[in-house]
PDB file of N, CA and C in Angstrom:
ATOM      1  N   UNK A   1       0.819  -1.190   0.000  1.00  0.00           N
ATOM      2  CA  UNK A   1       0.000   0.000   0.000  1.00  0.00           C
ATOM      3  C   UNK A   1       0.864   1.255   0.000  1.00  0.00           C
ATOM      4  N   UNK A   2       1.713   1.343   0.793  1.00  0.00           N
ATOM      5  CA  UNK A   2       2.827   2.584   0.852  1.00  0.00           C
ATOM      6  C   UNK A   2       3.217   2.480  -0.530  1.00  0.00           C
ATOM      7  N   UNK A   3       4.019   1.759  -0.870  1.00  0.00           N
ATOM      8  CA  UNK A   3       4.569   1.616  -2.786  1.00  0.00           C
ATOM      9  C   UNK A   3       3.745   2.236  -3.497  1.00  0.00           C
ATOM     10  N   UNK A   4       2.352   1.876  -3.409  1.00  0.00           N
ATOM     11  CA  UNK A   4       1.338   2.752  -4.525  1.00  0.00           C
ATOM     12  C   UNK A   4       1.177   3.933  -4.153  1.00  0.00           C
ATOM     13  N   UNK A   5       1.282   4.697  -2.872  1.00  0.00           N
ATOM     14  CA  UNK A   5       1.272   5.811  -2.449  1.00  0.00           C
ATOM     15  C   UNK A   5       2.504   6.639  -2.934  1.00  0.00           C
ATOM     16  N   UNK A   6       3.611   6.112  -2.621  1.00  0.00           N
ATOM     17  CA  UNK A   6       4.795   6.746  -3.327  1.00  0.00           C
ATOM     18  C   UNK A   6       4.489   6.728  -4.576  1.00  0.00           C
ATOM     19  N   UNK A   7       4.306   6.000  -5.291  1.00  0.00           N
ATOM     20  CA  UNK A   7       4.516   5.962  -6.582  1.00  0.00           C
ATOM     21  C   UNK A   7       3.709   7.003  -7.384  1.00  0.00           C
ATOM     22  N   UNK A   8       2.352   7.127  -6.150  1.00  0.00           N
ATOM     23  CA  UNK A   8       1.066   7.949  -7.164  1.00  0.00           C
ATOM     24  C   UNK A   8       1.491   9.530  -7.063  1.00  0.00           C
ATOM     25  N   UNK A   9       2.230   9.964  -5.580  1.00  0.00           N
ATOM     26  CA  UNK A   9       2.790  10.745  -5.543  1.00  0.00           C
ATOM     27  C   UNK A   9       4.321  11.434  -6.256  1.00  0.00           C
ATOM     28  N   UNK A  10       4.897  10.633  -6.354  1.00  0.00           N
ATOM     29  CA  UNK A  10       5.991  10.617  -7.562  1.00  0.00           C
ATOM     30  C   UNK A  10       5.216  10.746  -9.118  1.00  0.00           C
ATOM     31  N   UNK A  11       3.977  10.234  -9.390  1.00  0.00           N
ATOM     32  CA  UNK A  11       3.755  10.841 -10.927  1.00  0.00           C
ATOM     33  C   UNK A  11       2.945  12.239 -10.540  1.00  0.00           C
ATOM     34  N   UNK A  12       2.412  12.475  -9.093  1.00  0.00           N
ATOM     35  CA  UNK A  12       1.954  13.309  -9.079  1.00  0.00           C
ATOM     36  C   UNK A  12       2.709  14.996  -9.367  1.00  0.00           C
ATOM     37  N   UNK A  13       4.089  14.575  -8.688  1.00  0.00           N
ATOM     38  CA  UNK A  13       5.142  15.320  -8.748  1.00  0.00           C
ATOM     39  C   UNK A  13       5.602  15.497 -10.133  1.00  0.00           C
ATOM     40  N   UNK A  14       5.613  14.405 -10.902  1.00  0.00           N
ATOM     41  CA  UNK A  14       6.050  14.283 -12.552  1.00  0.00           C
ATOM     42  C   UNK A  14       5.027  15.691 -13.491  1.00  0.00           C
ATOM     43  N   UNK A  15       4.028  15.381 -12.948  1.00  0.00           N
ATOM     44  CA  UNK A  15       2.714  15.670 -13.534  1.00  0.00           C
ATOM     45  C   UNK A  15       3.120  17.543 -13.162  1.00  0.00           C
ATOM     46  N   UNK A  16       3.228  17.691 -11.985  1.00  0.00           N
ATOM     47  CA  UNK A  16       3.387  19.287 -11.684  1.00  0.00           C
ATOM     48  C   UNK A  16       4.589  19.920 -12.397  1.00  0.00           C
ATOM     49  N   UNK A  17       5.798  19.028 -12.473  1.00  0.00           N
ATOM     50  CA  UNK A  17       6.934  19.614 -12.766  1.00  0.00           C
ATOM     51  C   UNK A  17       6.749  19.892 -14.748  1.00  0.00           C
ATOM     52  N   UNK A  18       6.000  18.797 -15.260  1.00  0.00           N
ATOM     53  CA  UNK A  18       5.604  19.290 -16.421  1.00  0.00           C
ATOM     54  C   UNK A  18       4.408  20.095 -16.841  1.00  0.00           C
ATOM     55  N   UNK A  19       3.746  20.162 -16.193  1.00  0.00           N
ATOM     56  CA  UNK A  19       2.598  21.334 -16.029  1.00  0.00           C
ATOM     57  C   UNK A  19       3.486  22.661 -15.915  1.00  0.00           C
ATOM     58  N   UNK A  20       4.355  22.618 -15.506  1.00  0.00           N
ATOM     59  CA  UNK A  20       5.061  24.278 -14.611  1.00  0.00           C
ATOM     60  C   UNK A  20       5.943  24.429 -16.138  1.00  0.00           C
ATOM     61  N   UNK A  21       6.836  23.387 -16.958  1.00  0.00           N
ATOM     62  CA  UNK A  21       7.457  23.268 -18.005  1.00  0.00           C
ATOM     63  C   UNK A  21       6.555  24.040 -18.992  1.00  0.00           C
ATOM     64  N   UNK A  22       5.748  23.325 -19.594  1.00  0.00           N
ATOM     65  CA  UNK A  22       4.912  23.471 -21.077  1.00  0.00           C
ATOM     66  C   UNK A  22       4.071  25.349 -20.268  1.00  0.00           C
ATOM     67  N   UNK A  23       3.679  25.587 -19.217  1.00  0.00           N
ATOM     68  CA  UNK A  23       3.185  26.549 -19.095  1.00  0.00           C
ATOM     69  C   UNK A  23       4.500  27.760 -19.215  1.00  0.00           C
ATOM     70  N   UNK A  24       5.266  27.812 -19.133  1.00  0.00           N
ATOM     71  CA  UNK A  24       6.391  28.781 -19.075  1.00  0.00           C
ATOM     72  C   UNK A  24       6.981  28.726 -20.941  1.00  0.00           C
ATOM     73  N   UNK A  25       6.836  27.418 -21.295  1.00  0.00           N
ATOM     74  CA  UNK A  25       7.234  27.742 -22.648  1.00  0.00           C
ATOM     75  C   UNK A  25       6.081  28.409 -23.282  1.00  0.00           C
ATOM     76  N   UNK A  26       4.676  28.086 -22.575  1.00  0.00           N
ATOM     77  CA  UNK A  26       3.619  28.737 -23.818  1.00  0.00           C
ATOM     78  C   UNK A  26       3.752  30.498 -23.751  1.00  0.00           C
ATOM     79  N   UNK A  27       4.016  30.755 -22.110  1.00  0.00           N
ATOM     80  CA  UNK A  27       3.932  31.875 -22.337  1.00  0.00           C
ATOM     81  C   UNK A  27       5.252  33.092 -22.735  1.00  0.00           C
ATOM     82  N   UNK A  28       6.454  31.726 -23.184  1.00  0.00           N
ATOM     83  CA  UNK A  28       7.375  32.601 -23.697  1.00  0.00           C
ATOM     84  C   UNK A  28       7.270  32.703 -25.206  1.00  0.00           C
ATOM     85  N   UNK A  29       6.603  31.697 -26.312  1.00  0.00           N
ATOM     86  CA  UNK A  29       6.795  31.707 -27.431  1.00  0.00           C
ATOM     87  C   UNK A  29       5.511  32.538 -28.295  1.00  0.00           C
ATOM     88  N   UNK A  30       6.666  33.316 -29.108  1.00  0.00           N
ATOM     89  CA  UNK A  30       5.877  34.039 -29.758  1.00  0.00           C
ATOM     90  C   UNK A  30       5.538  33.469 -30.916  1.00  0.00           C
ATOM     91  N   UNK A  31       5.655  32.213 -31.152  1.00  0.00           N
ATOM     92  CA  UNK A  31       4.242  31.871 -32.296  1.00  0.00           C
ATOM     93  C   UNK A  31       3.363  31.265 -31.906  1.00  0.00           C
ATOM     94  N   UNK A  32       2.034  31.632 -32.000  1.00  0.00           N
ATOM     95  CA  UNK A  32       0.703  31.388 -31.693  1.00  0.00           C
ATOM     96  C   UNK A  32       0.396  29.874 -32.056  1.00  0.00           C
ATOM     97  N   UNK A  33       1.074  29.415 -32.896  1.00  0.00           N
ATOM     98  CA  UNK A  33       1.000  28.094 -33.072  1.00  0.00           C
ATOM     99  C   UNK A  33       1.352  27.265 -32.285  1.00  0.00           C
ATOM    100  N   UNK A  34       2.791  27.420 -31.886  1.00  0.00           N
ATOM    101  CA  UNK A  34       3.054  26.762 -31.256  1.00  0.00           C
ATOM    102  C   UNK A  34       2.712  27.184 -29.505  1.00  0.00           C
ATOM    103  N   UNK A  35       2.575  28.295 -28.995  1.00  0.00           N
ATOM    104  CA  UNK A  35       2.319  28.613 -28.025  1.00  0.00           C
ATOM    105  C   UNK A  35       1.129  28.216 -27.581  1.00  0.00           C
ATOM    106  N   UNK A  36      -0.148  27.554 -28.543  1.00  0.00           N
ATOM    107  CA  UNK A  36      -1.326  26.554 -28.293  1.00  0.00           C
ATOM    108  C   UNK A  36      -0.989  25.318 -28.082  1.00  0.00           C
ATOM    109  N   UNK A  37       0.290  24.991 -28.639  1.00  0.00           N
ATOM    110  CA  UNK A  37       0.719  23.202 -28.429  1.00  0.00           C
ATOM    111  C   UNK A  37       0.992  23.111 -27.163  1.00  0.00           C
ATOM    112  N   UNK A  38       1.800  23.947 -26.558  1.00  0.00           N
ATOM    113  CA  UNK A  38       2.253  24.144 -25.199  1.00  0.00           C
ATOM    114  C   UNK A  38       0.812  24.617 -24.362  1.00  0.00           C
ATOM    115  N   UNK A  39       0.298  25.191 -24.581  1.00  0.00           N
ATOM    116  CA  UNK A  39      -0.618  25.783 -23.557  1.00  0.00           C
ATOM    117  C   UNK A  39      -1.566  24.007 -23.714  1.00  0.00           C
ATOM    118  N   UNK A  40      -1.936  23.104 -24.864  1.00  0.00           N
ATOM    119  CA  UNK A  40      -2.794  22.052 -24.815  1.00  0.00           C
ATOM    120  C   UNK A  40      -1.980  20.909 -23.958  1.00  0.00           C
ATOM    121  N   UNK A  41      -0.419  21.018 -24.094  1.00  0.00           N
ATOM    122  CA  UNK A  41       0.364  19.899 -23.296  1.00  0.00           C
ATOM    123  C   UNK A  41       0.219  20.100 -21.790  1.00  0.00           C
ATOM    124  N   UNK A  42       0.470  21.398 -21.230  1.00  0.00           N
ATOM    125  CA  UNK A  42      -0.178  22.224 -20.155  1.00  0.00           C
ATOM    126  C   UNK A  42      -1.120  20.675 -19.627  1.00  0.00           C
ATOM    127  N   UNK A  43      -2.527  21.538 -20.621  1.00  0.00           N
ATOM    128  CA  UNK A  43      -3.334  21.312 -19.935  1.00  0.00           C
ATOM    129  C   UNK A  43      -3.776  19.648 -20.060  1.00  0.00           C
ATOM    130  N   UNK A  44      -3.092  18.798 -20.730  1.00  0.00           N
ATOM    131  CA  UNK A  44      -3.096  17.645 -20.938  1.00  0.00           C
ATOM    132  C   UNK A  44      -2.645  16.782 -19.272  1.00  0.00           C
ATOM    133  N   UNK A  45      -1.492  17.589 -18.902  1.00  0.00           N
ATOM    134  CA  UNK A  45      -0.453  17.204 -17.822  1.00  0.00           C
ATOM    135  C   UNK A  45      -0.926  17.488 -16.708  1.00  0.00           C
ATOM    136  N   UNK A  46      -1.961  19.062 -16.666  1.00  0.00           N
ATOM    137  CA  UNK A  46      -2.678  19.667 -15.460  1.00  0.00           C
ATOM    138  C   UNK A  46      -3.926  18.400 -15.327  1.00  0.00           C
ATOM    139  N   UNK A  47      -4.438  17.934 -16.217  1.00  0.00           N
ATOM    140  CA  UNK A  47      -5.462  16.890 -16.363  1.00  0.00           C
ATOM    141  C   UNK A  47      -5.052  15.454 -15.350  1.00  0.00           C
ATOM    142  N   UNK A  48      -3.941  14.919 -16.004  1.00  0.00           N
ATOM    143  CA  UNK A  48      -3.425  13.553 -15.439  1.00  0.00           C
ATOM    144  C   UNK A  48      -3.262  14.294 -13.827  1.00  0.00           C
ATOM    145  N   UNK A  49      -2.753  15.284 -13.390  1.00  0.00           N
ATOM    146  CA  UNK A  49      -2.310  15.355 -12.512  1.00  0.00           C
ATOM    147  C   UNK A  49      -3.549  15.483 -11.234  1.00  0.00           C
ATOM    148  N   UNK A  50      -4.798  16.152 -11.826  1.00  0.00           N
ATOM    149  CA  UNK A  50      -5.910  16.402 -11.108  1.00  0.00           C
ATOM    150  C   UNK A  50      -6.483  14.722 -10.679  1.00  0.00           C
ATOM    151  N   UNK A  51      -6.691  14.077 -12.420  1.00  0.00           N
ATOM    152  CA  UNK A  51      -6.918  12.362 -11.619  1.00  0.00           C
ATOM    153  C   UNK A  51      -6.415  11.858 -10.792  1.00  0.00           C
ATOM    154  N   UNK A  52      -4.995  11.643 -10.991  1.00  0.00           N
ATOM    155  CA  UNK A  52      -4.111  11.411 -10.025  1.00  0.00           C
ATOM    156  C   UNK A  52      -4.611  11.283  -8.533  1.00  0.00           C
ATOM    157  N   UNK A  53      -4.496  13.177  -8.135  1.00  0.00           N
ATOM    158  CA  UNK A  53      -4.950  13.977  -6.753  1.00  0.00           C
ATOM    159  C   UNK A  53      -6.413  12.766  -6.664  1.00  0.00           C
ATOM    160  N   UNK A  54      -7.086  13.068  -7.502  1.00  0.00           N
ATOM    161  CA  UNK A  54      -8.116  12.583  -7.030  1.00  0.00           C
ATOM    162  C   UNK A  54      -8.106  10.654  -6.434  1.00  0.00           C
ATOM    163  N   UNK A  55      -7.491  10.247  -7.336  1.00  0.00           N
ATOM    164  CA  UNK A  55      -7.219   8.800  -6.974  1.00  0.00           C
ATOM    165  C   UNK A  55      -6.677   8.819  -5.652  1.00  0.00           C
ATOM    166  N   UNK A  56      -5.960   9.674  -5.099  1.00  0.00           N
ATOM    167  CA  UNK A  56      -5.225   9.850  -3.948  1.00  0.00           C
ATOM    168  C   UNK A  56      -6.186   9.961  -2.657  1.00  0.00           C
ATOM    169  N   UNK A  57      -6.768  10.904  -2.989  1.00  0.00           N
ATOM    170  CA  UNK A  57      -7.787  11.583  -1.836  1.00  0.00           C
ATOM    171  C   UNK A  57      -8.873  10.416  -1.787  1.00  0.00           C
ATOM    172  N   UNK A  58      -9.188   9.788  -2.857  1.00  0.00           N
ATOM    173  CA  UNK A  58     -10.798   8.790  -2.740  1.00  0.00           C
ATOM    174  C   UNK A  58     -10.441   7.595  -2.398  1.00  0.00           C
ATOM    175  N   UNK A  59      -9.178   6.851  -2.649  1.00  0.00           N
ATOM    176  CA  UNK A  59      -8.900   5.792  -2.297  1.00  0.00           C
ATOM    177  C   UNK A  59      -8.106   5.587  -1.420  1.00  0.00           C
ATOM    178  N   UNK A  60      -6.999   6.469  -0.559  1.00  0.00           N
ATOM    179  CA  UNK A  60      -6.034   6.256   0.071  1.00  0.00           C
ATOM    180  C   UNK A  60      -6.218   7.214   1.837  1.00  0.00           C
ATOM    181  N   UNK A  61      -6.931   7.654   1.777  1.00  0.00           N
ATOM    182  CA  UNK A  61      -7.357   8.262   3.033  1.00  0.00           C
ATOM    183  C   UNK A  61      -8.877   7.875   3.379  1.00  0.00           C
ATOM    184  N   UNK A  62      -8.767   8.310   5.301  1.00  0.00           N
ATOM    185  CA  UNK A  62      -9.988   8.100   5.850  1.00  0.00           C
ATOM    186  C   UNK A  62     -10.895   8.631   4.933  1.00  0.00           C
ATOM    187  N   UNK A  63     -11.992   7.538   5.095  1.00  0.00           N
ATOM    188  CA  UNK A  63     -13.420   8.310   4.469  1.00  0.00           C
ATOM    189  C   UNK A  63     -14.172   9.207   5.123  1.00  0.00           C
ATOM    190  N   UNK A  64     -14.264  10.252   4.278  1.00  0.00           N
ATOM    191  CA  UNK A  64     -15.192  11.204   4.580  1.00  0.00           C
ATOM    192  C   UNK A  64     -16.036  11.869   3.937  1.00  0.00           C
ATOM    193  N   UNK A  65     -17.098  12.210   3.902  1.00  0.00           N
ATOM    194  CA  UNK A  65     -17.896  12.929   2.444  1.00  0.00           C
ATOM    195  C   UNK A  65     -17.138  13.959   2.082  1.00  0.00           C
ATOM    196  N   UNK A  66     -16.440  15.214   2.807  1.00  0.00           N
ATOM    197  CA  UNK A  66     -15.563  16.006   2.160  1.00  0.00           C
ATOM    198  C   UNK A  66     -14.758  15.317   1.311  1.00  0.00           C
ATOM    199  N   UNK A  67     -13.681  14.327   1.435  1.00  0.00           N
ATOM    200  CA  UNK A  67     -12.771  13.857   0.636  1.00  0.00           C
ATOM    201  C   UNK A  67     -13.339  13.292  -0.493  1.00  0.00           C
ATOM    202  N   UNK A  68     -14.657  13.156  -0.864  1.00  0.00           N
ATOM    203  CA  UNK A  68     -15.446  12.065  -1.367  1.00  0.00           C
ATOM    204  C   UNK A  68     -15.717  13.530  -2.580  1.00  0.00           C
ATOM    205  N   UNK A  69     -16.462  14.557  -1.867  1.00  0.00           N
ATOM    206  CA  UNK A  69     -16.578  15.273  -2.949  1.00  0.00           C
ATOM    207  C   UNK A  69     -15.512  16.515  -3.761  1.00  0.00           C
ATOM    208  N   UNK A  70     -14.529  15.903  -2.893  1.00  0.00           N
ATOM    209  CA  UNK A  70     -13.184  16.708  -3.569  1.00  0.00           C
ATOM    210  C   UNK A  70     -12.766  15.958  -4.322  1.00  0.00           C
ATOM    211  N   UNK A  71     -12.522  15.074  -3.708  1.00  0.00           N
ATOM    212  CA  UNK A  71     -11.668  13.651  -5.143  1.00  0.00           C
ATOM    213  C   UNK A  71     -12.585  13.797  -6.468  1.00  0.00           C
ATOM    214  N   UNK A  72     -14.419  13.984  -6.289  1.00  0.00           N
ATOM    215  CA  UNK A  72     -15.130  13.834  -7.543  1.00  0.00           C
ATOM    216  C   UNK A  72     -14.680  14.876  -8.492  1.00  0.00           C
ATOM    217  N   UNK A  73     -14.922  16.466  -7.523  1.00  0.00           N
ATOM    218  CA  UNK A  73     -14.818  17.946  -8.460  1.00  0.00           C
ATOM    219  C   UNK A  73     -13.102  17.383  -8.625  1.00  0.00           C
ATOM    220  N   UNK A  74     -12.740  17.331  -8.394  1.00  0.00           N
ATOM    221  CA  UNK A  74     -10.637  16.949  -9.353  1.00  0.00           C
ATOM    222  C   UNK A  74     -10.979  15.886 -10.443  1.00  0.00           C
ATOM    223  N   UNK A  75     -11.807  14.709 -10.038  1.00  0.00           N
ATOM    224  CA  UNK A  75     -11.761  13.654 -11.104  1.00  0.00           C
ATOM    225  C   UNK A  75     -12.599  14.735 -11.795  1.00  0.00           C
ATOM    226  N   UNK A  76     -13.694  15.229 -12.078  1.00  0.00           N
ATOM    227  CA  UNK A  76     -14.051  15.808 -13.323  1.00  0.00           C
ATOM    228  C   UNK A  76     -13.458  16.908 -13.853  1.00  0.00           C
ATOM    229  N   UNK A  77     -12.954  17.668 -13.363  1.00  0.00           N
ATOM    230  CA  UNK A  77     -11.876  18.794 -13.647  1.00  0.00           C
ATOM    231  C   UNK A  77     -10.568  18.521 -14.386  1.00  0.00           C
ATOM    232  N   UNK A  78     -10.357  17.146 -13.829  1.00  0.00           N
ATOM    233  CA  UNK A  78      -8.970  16.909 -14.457  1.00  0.00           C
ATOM    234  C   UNK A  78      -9.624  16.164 -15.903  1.00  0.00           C
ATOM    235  N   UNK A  79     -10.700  15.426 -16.130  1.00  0.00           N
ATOM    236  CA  UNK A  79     -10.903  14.565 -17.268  1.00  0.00           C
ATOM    237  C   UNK A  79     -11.068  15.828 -17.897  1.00  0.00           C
ATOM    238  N   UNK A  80     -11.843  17.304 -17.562  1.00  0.00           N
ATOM    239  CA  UNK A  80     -12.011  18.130 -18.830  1.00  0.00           C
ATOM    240  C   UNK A  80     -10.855  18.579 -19.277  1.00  0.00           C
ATOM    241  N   UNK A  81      -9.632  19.021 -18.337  1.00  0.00           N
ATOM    242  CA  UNK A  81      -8.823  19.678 -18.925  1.00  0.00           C
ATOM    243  C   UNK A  81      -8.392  18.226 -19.827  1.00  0.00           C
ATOM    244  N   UNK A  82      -8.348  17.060 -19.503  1.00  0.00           N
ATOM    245  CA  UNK A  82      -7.164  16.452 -20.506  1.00  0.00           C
ATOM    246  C   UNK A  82      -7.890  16.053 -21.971  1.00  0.00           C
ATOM    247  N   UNK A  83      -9.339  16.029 -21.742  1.00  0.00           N
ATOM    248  CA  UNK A  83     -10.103  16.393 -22.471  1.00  0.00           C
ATOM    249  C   UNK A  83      -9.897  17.292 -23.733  1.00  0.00           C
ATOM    250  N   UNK A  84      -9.844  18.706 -23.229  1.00  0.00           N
ATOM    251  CA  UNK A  84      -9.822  19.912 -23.883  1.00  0.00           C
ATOM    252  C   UNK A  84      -8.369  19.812 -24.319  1.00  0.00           C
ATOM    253  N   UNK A  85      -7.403  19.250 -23.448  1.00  0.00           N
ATOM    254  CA  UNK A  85      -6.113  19.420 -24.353  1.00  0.00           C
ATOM    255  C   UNK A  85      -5.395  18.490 -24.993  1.00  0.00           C
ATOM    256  N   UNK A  86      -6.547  17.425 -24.920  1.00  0.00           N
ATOM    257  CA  UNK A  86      -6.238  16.576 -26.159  1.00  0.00           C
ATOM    258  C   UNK A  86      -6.642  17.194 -27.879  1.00  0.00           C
ATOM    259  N   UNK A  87      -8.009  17.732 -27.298  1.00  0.00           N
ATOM    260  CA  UNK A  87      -8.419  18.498 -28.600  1.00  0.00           C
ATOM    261  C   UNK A  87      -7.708  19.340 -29.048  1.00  0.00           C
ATOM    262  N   UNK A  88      -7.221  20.454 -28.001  1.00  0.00           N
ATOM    263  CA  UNK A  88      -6.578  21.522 -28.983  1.00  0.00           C
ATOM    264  C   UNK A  88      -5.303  20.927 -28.925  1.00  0.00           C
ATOM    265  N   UNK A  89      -4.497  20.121 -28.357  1.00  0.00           N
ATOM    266  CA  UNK A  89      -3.472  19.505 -29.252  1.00  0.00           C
ATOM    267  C   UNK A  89      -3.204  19.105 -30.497  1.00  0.00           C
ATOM    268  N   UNK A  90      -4.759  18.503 -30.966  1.00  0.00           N
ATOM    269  CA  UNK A  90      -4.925  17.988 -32.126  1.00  0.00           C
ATOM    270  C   UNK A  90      -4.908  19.005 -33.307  1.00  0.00           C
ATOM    271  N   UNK A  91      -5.707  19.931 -32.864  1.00  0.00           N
ATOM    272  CA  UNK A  91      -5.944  21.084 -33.527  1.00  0.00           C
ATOM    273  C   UNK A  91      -4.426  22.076 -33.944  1.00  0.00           C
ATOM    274  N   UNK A  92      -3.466  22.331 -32.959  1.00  0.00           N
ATOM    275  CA  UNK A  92      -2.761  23.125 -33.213  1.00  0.00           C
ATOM    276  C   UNK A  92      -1.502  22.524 -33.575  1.00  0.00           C
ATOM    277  N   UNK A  93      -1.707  21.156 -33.405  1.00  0.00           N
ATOM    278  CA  UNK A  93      -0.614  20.210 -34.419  1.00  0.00           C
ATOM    279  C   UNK A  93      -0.818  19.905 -35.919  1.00  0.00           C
ATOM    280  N   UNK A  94      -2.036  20.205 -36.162  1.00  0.00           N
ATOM    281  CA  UNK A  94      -2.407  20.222 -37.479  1.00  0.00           C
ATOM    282  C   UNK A  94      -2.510  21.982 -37.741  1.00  0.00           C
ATOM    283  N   UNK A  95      -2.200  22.674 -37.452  1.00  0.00           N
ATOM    284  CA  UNK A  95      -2.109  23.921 -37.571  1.00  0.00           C
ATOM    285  C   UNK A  95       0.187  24.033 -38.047  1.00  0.00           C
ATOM    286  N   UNK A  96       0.412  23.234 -37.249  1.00  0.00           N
ATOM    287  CA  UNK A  96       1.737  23.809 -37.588  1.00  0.00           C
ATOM    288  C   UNK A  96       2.010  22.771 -38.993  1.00  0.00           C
ATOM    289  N   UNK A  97       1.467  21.782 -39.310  1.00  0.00           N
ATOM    290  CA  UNK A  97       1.969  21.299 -40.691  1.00  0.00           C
ATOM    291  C   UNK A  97       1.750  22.044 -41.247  1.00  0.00           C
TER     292      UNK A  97
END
């Protein structure tokens, strides 16, 4: 049980350190093209990282209805962003061919 805890926390950590990456390149590059690829990887990475949290909080701590409805609002928060930045990934990768 500890192993999966480390571990979920170690991608959780993965997940922030590339969230903090792709957000600093979007907002340094001045082509709009590519500064959407970065802002969709962003939010691809902000996504995994919200499931994650949430897998954390719903399965690995005391139960409580607070934790119950925090883990839900992250699990749906995180599926939209990875959602949304799967799409405009798609979109602004076919924008730079």
């Amino acid at each position: 049980m500890l192993g999966i805890q480390i571990t979920l926390f170690t991608l959780i950590c993965i997940a922030l350190g590339f969230s903090l990456f792709y957000s600093f390149r979007s907002r340094r590059e001045a082509d709009p093209a590519k500064r959407g690829l970065f802002a969709a990887r962003m939010n691809i990475c902000m996504g995994l990282m919200l499931v994650l949290i949430a897998v954390t909080q719903i399965f690995f701590f005391s139960e409580s209805s607070f934790r119950r409805i925090f883990g839900t609002v992250c699990v749906l928060l995180g599926l939209f962003n990875l959602f949304a930045g799967i799409r405009n990934h798609g979109h602004f990768d076919r924008m730079m061919r």
